[in-house]
Protein backbone atom coordinates (compact mmCIF):
# COMPACT_ATOMS: atom_id res chain seq x y z
CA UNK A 1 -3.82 4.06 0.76
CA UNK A 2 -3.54 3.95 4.31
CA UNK A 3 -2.41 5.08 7.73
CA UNK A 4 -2.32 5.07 11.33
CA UNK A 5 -2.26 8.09 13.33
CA UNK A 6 -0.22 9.07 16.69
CA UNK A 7 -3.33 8.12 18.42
CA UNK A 8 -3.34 4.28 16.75
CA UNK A 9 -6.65 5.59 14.75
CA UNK A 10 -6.52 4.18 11.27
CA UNK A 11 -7.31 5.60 8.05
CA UNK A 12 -8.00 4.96 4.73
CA UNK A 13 -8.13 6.92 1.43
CA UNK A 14 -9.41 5.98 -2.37
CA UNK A 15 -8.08 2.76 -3.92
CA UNK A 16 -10.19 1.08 -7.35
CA UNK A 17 -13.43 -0.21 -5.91
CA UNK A 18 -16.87 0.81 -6.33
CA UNK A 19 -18.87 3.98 -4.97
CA UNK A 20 -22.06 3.64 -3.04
CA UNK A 21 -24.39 3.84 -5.67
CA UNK A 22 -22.53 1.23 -8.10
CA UNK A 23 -25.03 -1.74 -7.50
CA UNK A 24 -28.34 1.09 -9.24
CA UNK A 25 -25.61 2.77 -11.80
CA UNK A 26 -23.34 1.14 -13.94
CA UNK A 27 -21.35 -1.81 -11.62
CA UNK A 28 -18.48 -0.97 -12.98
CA UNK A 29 -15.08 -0.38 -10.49
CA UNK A 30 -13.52 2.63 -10.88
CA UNK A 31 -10.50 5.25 -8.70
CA UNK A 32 -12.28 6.46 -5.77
CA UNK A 33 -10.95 9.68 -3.43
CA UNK A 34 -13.21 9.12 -0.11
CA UNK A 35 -11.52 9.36 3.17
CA UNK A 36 -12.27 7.10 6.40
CA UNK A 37 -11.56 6.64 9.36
CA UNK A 38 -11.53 3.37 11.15
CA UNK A 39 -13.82 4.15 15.00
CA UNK A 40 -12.97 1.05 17.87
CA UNK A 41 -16.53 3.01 19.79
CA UNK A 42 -17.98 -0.36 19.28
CA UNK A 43 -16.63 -4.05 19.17
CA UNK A 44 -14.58 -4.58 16.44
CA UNK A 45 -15.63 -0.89 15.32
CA UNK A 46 -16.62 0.46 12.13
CA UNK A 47 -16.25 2.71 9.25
CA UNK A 48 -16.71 6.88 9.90
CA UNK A 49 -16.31 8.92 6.23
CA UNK A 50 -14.24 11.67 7.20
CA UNK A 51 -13.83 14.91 5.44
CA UNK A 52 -17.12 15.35 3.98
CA UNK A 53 -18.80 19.27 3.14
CA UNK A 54 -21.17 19.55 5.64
CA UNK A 55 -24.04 21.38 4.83
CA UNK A 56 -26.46 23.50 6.86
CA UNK A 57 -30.34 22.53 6.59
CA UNK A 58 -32.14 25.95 7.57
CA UNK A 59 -35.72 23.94 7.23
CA UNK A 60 -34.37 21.54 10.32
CA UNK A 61 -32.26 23.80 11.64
CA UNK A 62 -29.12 21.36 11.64
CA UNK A 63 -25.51 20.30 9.98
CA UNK A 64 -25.04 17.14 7.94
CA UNK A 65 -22.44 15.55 5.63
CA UNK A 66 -23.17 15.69 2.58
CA UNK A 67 -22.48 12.28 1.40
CA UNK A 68 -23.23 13.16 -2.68
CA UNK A 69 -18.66 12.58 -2.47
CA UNK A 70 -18.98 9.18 -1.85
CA UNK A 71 -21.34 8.24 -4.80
CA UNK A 72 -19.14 9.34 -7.39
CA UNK A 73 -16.06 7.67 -8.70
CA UNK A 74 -12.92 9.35 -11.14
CA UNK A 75 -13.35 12.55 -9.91
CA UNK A 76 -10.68 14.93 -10.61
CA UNK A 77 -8.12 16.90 -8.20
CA UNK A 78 -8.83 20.54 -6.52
CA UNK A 79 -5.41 21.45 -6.28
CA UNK A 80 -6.00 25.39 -4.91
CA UNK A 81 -3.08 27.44 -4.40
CA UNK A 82 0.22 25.17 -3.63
CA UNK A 83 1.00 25.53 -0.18
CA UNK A 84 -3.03 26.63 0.80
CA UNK A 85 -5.96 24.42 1.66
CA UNK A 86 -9.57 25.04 1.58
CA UNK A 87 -11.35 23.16 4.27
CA UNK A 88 -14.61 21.17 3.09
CA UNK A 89 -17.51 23.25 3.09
CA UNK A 90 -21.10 24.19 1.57
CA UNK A 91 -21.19 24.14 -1.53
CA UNK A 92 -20.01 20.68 -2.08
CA UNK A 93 -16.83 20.71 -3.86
CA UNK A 94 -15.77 23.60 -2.87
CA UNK A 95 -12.66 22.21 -1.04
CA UNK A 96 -9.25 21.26 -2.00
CA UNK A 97 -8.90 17.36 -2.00
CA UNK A 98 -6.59 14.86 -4.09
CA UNK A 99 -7.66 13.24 -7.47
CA UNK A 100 -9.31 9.81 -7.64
CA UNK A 101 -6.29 7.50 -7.18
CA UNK A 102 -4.75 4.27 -6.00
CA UNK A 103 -1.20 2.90 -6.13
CA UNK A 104 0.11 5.98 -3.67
CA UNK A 105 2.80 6.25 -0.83
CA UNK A 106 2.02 7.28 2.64
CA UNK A 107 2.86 8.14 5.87
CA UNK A 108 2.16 9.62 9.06
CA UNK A 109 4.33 13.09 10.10
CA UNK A 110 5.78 12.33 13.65
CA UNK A 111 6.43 15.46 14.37
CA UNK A 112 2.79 17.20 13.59
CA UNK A 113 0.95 13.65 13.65
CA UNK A 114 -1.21 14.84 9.86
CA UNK A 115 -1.06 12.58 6.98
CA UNK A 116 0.84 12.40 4.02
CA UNK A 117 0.50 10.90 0.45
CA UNK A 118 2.72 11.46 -2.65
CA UNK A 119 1.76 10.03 -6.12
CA UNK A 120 -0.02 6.87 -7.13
CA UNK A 121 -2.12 6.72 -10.91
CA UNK A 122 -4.81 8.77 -11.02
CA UNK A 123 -7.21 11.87 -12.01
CA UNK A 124 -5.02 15.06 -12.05
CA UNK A 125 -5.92 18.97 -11.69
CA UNK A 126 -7.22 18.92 -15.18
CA UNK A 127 -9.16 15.47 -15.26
CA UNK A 128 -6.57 13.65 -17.30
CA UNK A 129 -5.53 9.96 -16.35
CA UNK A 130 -2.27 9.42 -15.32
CA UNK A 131 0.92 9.07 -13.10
CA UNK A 132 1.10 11.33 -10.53
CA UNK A 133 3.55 13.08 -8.20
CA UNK A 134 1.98 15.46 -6.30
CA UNK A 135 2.76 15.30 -2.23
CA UNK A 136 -0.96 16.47 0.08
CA UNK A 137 -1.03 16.71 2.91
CA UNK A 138 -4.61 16.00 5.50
CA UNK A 139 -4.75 17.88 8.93
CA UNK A 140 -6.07 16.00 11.58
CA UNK A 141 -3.59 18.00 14.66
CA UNK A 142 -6.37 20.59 15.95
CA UNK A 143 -8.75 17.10 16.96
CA UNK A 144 -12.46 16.33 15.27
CA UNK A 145 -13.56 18.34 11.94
CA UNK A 146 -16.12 21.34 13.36
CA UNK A 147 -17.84 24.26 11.81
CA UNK A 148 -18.70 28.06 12.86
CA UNK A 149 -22.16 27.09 13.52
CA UNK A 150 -22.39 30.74 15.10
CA UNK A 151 -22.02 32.08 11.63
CA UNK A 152 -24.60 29.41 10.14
CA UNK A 153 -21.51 28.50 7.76
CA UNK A 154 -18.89 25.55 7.65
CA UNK A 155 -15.65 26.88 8.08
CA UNK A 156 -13.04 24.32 8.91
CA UNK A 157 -9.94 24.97 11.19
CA UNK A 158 -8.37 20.92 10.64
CA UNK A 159 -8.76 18.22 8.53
CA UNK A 160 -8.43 19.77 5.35
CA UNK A 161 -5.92 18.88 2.45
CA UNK A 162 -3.70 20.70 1.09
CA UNK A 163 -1.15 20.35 -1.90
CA UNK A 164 1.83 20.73 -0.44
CA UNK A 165 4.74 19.75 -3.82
CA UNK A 166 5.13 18.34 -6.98
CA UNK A 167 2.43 18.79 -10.05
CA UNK A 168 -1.09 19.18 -10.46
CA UNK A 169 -0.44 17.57 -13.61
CA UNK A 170 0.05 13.71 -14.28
CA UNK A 171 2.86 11.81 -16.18
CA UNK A 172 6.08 14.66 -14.85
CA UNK A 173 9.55 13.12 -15.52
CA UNK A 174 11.64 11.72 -12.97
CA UNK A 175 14.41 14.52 -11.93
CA UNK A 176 17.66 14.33 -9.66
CA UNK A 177 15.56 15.88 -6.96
CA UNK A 178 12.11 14.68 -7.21
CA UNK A 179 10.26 11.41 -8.20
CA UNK A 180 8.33 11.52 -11.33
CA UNK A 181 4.84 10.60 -11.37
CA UNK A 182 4.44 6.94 -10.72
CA UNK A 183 2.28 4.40 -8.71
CA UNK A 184 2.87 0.78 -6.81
CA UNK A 185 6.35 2.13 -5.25
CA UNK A 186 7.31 0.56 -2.57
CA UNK A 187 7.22 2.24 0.92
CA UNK A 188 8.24 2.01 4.39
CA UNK A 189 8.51 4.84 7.33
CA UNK A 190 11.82 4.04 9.30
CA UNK A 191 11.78 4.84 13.40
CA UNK A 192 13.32 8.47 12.41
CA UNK A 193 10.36 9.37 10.26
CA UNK A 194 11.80 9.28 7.18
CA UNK A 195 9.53 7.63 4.17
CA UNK A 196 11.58 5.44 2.31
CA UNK A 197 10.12 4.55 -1.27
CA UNK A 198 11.84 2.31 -3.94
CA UNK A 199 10.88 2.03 -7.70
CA UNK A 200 6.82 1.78 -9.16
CA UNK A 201 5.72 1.96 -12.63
CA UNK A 202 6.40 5.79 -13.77
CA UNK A 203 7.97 8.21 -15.67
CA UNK A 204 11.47 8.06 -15.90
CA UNK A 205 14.00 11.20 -16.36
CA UNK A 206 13.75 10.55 -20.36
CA UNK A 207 9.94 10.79 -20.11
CA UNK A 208 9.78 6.67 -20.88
CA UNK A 209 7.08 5.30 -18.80
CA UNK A 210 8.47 2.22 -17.45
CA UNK A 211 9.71 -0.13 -14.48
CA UNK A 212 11.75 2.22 -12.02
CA UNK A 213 14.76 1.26 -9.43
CA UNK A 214 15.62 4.31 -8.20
CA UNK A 215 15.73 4.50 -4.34
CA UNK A 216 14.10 8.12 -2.63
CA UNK A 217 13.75 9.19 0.67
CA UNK A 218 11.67 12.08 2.25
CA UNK A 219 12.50 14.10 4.68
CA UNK A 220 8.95 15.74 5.99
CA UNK A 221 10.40 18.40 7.99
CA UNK A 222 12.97 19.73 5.38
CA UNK A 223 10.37 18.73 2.66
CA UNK A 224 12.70 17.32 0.50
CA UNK A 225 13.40 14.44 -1.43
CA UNK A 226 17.03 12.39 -1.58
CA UNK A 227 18.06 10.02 -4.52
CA UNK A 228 19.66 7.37 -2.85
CA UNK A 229 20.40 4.62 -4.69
CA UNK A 230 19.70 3.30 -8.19
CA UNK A 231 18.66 5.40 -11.83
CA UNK A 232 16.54 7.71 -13.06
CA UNK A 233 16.20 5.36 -16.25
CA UNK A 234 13.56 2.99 -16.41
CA UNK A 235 13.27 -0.97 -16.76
CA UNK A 236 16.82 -1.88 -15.50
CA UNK A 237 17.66 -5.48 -15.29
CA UNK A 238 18.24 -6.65 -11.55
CA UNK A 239 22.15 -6.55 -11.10
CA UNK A 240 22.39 -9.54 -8.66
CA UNK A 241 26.32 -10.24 -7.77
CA UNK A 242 26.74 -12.94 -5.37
CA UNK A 243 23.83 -13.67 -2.81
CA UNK A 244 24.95 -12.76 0.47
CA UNK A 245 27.80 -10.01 -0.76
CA UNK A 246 27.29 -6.39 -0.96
CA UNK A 247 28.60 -4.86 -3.80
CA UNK A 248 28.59 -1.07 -5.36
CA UNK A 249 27.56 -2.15 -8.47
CA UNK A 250 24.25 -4.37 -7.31
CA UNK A 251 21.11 -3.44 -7.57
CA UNK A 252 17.46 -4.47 -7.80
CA UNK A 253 15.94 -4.03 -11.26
CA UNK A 254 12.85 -1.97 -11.94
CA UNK A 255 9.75 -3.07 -10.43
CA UNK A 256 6.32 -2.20 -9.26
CA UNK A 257 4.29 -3.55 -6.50
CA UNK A 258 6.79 -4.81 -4.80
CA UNK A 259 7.18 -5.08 -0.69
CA UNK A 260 9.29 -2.58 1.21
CA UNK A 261 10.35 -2.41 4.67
CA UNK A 262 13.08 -0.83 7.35
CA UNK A 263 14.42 -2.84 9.88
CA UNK A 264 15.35 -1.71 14.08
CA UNK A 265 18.78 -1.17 12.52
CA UNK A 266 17.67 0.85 9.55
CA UNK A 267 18.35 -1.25 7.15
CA UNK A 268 15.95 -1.59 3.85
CA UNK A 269 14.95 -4.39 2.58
CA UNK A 270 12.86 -5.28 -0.58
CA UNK A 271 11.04 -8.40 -1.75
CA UNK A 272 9.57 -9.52 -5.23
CA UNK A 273 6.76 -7.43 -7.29
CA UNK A 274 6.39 -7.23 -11.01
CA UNK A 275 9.16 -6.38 -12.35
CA UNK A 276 12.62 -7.21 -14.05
CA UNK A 277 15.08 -9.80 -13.39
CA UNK A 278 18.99 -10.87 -14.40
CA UNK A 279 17.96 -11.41 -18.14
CA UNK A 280 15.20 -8.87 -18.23
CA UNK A 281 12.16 -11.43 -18.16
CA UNK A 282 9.22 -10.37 -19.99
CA UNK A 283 6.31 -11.74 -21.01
CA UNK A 284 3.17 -11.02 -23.86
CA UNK A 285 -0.31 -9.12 -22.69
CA UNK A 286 -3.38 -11.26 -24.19
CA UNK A 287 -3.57 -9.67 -27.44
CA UNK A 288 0.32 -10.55 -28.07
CA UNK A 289 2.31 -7.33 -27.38
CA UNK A 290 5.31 -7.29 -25.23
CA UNK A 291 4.71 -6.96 -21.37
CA UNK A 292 7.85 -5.74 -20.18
CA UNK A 293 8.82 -7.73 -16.83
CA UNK A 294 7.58 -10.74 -15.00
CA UNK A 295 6.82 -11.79 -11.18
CA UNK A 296 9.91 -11.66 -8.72
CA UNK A 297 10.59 -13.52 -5.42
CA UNK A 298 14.14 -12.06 -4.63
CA UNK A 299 14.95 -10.61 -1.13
CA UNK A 300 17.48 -7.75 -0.99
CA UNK A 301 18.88 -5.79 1.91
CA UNK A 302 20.53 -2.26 1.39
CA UNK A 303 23.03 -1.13 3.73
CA UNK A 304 22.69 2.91 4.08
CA UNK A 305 26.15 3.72 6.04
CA UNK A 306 27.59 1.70 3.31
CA UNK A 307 25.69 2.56 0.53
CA UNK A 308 25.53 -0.96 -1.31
CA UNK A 309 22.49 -3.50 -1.96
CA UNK A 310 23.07 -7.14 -0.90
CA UNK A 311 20.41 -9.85 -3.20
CA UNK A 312 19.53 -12.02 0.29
CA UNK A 313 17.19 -14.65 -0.82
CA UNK A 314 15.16 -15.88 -4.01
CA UNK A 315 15.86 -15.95 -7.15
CA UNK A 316 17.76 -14.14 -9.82
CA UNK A 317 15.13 -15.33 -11.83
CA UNK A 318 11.45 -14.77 -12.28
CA UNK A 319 8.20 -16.66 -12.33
CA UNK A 320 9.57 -18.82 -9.19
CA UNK A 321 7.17 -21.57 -6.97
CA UNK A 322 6.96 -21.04 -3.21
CA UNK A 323 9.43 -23.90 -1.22
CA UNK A 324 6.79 -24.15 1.89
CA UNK A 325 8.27 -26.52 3.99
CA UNK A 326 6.92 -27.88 7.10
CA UNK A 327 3.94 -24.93 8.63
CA UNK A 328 5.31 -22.91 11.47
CA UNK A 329 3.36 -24.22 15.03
CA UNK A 330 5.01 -22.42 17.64
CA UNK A 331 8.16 -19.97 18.79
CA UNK A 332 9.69 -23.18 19.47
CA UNK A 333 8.70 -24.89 16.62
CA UNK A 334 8.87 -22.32 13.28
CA UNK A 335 9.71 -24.80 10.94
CA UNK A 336 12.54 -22.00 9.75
CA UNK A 337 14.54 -23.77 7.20
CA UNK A 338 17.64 -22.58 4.59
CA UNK A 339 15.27 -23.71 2.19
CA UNK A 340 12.39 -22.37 2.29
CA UNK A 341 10.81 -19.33 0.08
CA UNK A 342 8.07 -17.30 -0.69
CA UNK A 343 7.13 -17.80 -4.62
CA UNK A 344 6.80 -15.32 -6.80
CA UNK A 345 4.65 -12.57 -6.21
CA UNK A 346 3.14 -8.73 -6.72
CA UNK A 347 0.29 -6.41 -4.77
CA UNK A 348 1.70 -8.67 -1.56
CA UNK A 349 1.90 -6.39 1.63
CA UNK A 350 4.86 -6.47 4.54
CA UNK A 351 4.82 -5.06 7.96
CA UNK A 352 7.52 -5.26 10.48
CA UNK A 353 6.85 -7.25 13.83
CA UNK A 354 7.28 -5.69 17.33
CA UNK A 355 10.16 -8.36 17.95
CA UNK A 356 11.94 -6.77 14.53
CA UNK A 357 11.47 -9.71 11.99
CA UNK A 358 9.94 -9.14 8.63
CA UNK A 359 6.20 -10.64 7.88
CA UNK A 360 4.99 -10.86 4.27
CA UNK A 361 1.09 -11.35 3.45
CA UNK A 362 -0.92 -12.69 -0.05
CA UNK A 363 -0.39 -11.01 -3.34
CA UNK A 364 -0.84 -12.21 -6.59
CA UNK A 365 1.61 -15.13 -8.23
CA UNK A 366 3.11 -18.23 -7.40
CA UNK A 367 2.21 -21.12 -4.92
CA UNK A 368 3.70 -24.16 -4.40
CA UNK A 369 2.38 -26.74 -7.54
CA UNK A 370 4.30 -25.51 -10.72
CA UNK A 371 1.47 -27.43 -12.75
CA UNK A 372 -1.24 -24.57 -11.53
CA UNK A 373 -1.56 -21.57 -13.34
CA UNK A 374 -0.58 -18.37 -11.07
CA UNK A 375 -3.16 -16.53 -8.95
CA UNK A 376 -4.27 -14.89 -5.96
CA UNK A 377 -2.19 -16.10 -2.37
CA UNK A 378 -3.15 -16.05 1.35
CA UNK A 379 -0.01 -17.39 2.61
CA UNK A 380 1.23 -15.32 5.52
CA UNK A 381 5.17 -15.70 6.30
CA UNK A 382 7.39 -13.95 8.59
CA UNK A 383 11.98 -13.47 7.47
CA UNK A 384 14.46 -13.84 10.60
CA UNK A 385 16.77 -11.96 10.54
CA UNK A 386 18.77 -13.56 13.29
CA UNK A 387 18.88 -16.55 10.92
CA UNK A 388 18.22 -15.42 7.87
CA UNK A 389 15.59 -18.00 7.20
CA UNK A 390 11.72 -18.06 6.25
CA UNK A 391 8.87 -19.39 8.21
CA UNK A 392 5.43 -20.08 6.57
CA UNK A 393 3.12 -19.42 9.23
CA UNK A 394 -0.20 -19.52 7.84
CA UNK A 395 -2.53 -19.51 4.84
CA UNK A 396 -2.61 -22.02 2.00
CA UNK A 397 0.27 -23.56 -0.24
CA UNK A 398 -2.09 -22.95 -3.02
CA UNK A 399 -3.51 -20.09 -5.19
CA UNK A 400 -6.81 -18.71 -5.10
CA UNK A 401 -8.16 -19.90 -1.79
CA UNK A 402 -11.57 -18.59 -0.33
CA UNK A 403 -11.69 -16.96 3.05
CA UNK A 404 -12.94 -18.85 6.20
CA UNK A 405 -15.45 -16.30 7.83
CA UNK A 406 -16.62 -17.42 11.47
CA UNK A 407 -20.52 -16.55 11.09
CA UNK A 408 -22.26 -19.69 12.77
CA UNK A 409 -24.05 -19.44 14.97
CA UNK A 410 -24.11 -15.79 15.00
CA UNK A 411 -21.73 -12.97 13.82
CA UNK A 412 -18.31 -13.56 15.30
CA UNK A 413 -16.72 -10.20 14.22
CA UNK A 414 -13.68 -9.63 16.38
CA UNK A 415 -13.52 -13.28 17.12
CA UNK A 416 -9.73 -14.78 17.75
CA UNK A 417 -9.97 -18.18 16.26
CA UNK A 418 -7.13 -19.92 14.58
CA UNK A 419 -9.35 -21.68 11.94
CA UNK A 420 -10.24 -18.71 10.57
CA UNK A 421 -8.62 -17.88 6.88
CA UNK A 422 -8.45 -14.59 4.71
CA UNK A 423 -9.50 -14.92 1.44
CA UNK A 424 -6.81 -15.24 -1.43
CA UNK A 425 -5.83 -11.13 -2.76
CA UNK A 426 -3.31 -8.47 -3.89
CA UNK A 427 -3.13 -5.04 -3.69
CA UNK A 428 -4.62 -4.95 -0.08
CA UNK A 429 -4.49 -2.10 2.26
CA UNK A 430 -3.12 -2.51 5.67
CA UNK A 431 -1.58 -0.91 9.09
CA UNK A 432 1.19 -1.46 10.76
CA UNK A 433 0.83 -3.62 14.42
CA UNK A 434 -0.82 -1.55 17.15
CA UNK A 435 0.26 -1.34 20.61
CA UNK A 436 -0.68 -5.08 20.46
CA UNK A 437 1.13 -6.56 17.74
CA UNK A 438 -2.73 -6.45 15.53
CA UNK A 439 -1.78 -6.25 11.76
CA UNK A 440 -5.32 -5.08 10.50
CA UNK A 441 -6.36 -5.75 7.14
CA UNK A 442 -8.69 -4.32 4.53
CA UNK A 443 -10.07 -5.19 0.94
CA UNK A 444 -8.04 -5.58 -1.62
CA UNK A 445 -9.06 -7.97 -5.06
CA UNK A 446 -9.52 -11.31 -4.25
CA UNK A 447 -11.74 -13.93 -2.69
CA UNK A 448 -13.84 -13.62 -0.35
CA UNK A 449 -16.25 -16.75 1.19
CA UNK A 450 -16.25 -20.12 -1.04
CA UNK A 451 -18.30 -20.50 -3.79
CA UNK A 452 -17.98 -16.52 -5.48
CA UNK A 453 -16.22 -14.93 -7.87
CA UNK A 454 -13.06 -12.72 -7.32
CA UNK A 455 -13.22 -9.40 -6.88
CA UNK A 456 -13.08 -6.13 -5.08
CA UNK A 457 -13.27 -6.63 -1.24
CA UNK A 458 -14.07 -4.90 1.87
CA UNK A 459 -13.52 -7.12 4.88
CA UNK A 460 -11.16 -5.90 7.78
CA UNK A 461 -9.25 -8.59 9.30
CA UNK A 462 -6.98 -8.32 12.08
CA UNK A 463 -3.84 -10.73 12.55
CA UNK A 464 -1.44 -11.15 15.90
CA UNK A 465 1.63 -13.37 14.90
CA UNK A 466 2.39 -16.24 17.14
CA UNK A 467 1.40 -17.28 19.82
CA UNK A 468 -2.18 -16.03 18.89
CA UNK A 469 -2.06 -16.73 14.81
């Protein structure tokens, strides 16, 4: 999970990867709760952990953080008193912080500037493994963490989460006025401030854990959630109509992982995940049970004022191979084309472009060669909506591609260079453009340099659309 502050500082929160101490323990993955922020004090910058306990040392007469947080994985939520946070102090532990998680929705307050997150699948108040709904909130308004060292103690005035709705319990049922617990929903903050989120794997209003449609939004400052569009019943089939006609009765079926954003005109548009199509598309898990769902590459718009979904581009059914077309080499020559499409895909991520067009990144599904098995993408492309047309800007036509790292003849972090290539992954976190137009970048699973296996990643990349690339 990830944001970017009012100041353009970037953060990051949990995710599956490994703790510090995996490579002398057990080297096993696992849901991580550490907090980071992203420092530009040095060229490219680096990684600060951020709300650690910090502990006094009486024998050296100083204050450290006490780093024993990052070194453990699938730790459990301190909820505290709903409403009330406990800033980290001595004793470790002591404060309230979210569950282990990944799979969440965030967002950045514009009004106060702290962070948000609501749900993802995780470690609850009492340990347990499961879907979560519970909304936190981290403090970051009164500037840098500090301590009363007058008082020899760490009391915290900021950065401190606090649990601000929903349950300290996982797997709560979807109601008419708040999202059950769920994870890989699809989010986007429009230019208002209000978080837009669209379906995930959860729990429906029945209790049925499935594939969701339904269609929330958040307001911060009322602190309430809106049912917009869809049900509260899981694993609906997509209900297409007639691409390129809004209708009352269409909508997107359930999915997870799938890409959201809001347009300048505030208009919300969805593409692909894991989820369901027309005829309900499923597939079988390796030891032959029934996988509800398969991989989508439809587009669809939804109209707010007039309260109807529109299927744009793609397919109406899954399991669909990219159409590439010629690469995009400049503004005057995208290579845009009617025909053209992104294949397939889940775990891809989406940002919207200073200029107001739509840019889609990696995931894991469908290339271009229908004789290749599905697998990890790199293929960066950007939607006009002037024209209503994709571009493939960048990346490979084919799955499972390492990353080109410049490293010879020394370390060219923070190096522009168009020959450069991020490695094939899903599930990555990102930001949205800077001041600049930067997309940065980080982790996911995937590929990282040739020759290794996939995996868990940790490499930041940044990205500035054309003319840079």
């Amino acid at each position: 999970m990830a944001w970017t502050d009012k100041n353009g500082t970037r953060w990051l929160f949990g995710g599956e990867g490994f703790e510090v101490t995996h490579d002398n323990t057990d080297g096993i993955p696992g849901l991580l709760n550490d907090m980071w922020v992203w420092q530009d004090w040095w060229i490219p910058g680096g990684w600060t952990p951020a709300n650690l306990p910090i502990v006094f040392n009486g024998l050296a007469d100083s204050y450290s953080a006490d780093i024993t947080s990052l070194q453990l994985k699938n730790r459990g939520a301190i909820y505290g008193t709903l409403g009330t946070g406990t800033s980290c102090a001595y004793p470790a532990g002591s404060c309230t912080v979210p569950g282990a998680r990944w799979g969440g929705v965030t967002w950045t307050d514009t009004t106060t500037g702290n962070l948000w997150m609501f749900g993802g699948q995780g470690i609850d108040g009492a340990g347990a493994f499961g879907l979560l709904n519970d909304i936190w909130q981290f403090d970051i308004t009164s500037g840098p963490c500090s301590w009363d060292a007058t008082h020899g103690t760490a009391t915290f005035t900021n950065c401190t989460w606090t649990w601000k709705a929903g349950s300290s319990s996982a797997n709560q049922s979807t109601t008419g006025t708040f999202p059950g617990g769920r994870w890989g929903a699809a989010s986007y903050t429009d230019a208002a401030g209000n978080v837009w989120m669209f379906g995930g794997q959860g729990v429906d209003s029945t209790g049925t854990i499935g594939l969701l449609n339904d269609l929330w939004t958040y307001n911060t400052a009322t602190a309430t959630w809106t049912l917009v569009s869809g049900t509260t019943t899981a694993n609906q089939n997509g209900a297409y109509g007639t691409q390129g006609t809004g209708a009352a009765a269409n909508a997107p079926g359930g999915r997870q992982t799938a890409v959201l954003w809001v347009d300048k005109s505030g208009n919300i548009w969805l593409f692909g995940g894991f989820g369901l199509d027309s005829k309900g598309t499923s597939g079988t898990t390796s030891p032959g049970s029934l996988q509800i769902g398969s991989v989508l590459n439809d587009l669809w718009k939804y109209d707010p004022v007039a309260g109807q979904w529109t299927w744009v581009s793609g397919s109406n059914l899954a399991d669909q191979n990219g159409v590439y077309g010629a690469q995009g080499i400049s503004n005057a020559t995208t290579n845009a084309a009617a025909t053209n499409v992104p294949g397939s895909r889940w775990g891809a991520l989406g940002w919207v472009n200073p200029d107001g067009n739509l840019f889609l990144f990696g995931g894991f599904g469908y290339g271009s060669n229908a004789s290749l098995p599905t697998g990890f993408l790199n293929d960066v492309w950007e939607y006009q909506l002037s024209t209503g047309e994709w571009i493939w800007w960048k990346g490979s036509v084919d799955a499972d591609q390492p990353g080109t790292y410049l490293t010879t003849p020394v370390n060219y972090f923070g190096v522009n260079y168009t020959n450069n290539a991020v490695g094939a992954r899903r599930g990555a976190a990102h930001w949205v453009p800077d001041s600049l137009g930067y997309v940065y970048v980080f982790g996911g699973e995937g590929y990282a340099a040739a020759g290794g296996p996939y995996g868990e990643l940790n490499d930041v990349w940044r990205y500035l659309p054309f003319p840079t690339n």
